[in-house]
N, C-alpha and C. Protein backbone atom coordinates (compact mmCIF):
# COMPACT_ATOMS: atom_id res chain seq x y z
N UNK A 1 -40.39 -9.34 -43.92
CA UNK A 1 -39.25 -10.22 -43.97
C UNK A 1 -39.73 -11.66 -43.77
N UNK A 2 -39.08 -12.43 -44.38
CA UNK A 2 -39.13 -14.02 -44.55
C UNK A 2 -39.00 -14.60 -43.05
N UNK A 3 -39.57 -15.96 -43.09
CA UNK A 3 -39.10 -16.09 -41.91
C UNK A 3 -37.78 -17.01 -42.27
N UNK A 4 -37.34 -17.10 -43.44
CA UNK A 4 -36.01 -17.70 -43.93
C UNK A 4 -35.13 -16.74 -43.86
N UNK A 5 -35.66 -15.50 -44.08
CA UNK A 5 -34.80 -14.25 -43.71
C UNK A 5 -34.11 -13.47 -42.36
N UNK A 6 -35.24 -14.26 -41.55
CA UNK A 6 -35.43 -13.70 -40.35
C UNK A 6 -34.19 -15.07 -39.58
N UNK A 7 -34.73 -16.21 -39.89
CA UNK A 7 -33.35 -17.05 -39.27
C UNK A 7 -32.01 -17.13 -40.13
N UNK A 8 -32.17 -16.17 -40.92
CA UNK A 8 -30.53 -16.28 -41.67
C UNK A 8 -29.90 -15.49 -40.79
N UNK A 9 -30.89 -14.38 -40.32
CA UNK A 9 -30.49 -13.07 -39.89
C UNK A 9 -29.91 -13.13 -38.19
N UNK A 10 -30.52 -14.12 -37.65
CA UNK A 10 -29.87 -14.76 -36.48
C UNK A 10 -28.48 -15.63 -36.45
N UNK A 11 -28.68 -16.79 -37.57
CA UNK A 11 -27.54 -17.36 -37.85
C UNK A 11 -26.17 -16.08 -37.89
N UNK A 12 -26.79 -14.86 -38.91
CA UNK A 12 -25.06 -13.89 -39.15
C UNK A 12 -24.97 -13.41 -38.08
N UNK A 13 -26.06 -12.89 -37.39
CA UNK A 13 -25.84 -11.77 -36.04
C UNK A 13 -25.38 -12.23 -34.94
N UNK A 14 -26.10 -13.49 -34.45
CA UNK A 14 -25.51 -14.02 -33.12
C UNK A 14 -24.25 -14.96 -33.33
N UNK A 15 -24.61 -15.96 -34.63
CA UNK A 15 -23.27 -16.86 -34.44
C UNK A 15 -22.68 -16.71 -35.17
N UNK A 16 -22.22 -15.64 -36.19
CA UNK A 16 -21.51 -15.32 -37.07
C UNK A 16 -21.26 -16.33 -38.33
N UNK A 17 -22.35 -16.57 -38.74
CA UNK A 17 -22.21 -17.50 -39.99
C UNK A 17 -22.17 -16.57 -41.19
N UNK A 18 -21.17 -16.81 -41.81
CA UNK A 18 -21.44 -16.13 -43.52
C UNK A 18 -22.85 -16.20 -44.30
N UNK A 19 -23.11 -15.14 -44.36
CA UNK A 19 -24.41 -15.27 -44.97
C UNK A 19 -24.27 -16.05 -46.79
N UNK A 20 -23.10 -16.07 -47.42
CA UNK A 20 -23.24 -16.64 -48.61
C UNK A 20 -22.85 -18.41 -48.59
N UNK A 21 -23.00 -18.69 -47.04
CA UNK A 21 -22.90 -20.01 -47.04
C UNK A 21 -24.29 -20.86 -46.35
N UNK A 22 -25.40 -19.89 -46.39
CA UNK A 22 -26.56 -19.89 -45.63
C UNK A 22 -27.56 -20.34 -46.86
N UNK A 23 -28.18 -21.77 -46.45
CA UNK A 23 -29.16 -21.88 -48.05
C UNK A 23 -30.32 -23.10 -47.46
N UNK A 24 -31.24 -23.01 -47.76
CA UNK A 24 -32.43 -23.99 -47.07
C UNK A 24 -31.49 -25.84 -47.15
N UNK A 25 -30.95 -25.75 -47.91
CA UNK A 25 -30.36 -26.89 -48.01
C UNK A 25 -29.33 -26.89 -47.05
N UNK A 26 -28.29 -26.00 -46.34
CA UNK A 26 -27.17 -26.23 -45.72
C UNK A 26 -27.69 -26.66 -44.48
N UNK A 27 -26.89 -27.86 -43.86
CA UNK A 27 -27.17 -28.39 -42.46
C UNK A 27 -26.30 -27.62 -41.74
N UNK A 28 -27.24 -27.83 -40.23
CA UNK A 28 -26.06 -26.79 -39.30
C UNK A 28 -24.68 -27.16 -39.20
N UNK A 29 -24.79 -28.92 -39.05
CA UNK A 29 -23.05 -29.30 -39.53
C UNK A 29 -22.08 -28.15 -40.74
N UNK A 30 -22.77 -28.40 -41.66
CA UNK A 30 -22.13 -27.55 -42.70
C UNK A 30 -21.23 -26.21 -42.00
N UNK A 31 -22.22 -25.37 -41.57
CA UNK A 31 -21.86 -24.39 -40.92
C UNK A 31 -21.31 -24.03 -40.28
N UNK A 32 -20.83 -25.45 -39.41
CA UNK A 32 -19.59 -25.40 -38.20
C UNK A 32 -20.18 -24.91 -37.23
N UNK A 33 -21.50 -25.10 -37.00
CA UNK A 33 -22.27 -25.54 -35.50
C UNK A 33 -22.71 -26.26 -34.87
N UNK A 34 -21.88 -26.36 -33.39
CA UNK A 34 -22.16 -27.12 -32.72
C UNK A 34 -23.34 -27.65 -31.88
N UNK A 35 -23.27 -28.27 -30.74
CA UNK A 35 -24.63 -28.67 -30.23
C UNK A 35 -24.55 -27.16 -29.39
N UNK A 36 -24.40 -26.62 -28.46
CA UNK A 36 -23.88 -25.38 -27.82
C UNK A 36 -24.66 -24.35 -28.61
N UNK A 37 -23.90 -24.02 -30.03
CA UNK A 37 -24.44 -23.19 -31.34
C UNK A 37 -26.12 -23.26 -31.38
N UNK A 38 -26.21 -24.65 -31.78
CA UNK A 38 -27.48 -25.00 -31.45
C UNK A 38 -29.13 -24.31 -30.97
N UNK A 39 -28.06 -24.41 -29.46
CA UNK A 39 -28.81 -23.87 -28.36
C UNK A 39 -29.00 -22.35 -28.01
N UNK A 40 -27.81 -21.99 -29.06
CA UNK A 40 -28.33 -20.39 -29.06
C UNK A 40 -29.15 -20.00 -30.29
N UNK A 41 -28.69 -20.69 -30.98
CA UNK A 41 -29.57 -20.52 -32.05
C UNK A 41 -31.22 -20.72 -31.69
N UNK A 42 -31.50 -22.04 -31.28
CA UNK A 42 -33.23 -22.01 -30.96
C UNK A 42 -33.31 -20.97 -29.84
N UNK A 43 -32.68 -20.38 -28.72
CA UNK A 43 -32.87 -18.91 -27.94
C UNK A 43 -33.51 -17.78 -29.08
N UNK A 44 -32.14 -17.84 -29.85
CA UNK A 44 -32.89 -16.70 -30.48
C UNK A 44 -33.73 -16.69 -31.40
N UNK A 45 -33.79 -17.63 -31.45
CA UNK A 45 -35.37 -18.02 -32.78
C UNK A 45 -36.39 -17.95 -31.94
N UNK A 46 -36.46 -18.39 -30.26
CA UNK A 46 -37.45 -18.25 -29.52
C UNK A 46 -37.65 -16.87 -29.31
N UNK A 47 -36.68 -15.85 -29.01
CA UNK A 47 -36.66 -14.37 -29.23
C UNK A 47 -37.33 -13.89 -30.08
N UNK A 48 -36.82 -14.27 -31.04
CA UNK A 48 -37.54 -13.60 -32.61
C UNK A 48 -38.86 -13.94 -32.90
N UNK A 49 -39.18 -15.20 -32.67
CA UNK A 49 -40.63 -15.33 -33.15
C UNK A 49 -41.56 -15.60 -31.96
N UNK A 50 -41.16 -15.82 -30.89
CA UNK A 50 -42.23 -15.36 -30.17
C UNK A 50 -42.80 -16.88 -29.43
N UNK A 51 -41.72 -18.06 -30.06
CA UNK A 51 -42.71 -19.31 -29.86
C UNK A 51 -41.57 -19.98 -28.86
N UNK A 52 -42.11 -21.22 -28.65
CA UNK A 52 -41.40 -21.99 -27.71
C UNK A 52 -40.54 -23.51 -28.58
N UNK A 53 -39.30 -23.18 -28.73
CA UNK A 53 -38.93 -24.78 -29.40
C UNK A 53 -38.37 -25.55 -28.10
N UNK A 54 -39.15 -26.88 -28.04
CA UNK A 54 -38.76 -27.56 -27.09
C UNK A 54 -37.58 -28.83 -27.64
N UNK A 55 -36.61 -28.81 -26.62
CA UNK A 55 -35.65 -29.77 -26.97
C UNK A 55 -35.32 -30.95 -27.76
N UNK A 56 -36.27 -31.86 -27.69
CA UNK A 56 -36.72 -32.83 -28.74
C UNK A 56 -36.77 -31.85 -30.22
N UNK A 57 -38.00 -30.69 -30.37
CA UNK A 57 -37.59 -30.40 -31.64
C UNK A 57 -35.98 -29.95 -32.11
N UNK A 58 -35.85 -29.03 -31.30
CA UNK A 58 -34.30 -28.70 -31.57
C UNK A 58 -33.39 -29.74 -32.27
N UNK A 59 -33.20 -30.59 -31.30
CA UNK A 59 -32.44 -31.74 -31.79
C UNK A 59 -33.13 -32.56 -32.97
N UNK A 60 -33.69 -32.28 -33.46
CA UNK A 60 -34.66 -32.61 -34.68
C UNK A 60 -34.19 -31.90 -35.86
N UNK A 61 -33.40 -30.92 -35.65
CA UNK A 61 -33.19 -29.71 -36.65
C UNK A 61 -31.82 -30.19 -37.33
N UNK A 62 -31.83 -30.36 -38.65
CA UNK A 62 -30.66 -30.60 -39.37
C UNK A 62 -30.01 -29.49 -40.44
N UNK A 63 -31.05 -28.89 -41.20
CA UNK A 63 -30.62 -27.72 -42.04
C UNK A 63 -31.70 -26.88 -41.56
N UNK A 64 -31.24 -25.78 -42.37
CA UNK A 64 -31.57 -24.06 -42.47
C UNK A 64 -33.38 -24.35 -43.12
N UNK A 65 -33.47 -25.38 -43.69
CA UNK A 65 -34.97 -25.58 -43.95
C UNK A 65 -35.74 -26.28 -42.89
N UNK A 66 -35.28 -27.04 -42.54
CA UNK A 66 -35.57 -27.42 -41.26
C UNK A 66 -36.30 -26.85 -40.24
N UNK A 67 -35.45 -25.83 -40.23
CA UNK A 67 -35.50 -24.84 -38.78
C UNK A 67 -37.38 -24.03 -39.54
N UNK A 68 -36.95 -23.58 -40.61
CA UNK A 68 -38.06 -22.82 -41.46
C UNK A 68 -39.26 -23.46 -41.33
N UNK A 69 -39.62 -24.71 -41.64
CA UNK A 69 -40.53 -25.36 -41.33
C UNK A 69 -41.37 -25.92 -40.22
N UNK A 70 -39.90 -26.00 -38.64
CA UNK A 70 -40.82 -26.25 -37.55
C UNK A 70 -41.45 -24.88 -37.07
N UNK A 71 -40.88 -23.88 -37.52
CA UNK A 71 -41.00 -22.52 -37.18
C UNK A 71 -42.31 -21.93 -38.00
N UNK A 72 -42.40 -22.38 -39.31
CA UNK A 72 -44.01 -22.04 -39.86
C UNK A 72 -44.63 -23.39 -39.72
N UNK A 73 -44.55 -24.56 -39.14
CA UNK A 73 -45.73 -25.12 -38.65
C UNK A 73 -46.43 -24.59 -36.89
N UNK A 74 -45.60 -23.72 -36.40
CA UNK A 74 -45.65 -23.59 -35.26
C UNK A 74 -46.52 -21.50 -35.16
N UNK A 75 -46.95 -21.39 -36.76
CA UNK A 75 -47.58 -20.53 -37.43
C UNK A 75 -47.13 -18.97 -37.23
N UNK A 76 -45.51 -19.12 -37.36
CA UNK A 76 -44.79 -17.28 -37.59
C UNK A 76 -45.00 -17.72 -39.05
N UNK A 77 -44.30 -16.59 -39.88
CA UNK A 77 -44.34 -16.03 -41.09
C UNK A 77 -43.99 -15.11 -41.13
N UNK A 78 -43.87 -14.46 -42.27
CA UNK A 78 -43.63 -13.04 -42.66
C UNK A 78 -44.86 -11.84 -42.25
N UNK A 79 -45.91 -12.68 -42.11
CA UNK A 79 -47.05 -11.60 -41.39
C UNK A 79 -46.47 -11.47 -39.92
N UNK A 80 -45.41 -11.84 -38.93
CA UNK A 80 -45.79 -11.95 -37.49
C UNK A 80 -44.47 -10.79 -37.39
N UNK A 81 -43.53 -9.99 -38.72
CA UNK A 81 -42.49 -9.36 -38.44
C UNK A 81 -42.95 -7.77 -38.51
């Protein structure tokens, strides 16, 4: 699994986002998440992959590509699932 797959898969499970409104381009605004949302969201991305996002990045995060990129510079992937 992707690791675009793997944070879509958090976005539907924990905060109930529609998955057909989920796209490397959509910002978390889009989505109707808040700062709160946010914060569960990088939890469970810290869950899932194993790494540490520290606050500064978080708040750094604007879309669904976003998230993908601090998350494979920080070296998960589809090899770490």
């Amino acid at each position: 699994m992707s690791t675009y797959d793997r944070i879509s898969t958090i976005l539907v499970d924990r905060l109930g986002v529609a998955q057909d409104d989920i796209s490397p381009e959509a910002t978390f605004e889009e989505l109707d998440l808040d700062s709160l949302d946010l914060v569960e969201f990088a939890l469970g991305a810290e869950e899932e992959f194993g790494v540490r996002i520290g606050d500064e990045e978080a708040e750094g995060l604007r879309t669904v590509g976003d998230a993908v990129a601090l998350l494979e510079t920080k070296g998960v992937g589809a090899a770490t699932a």
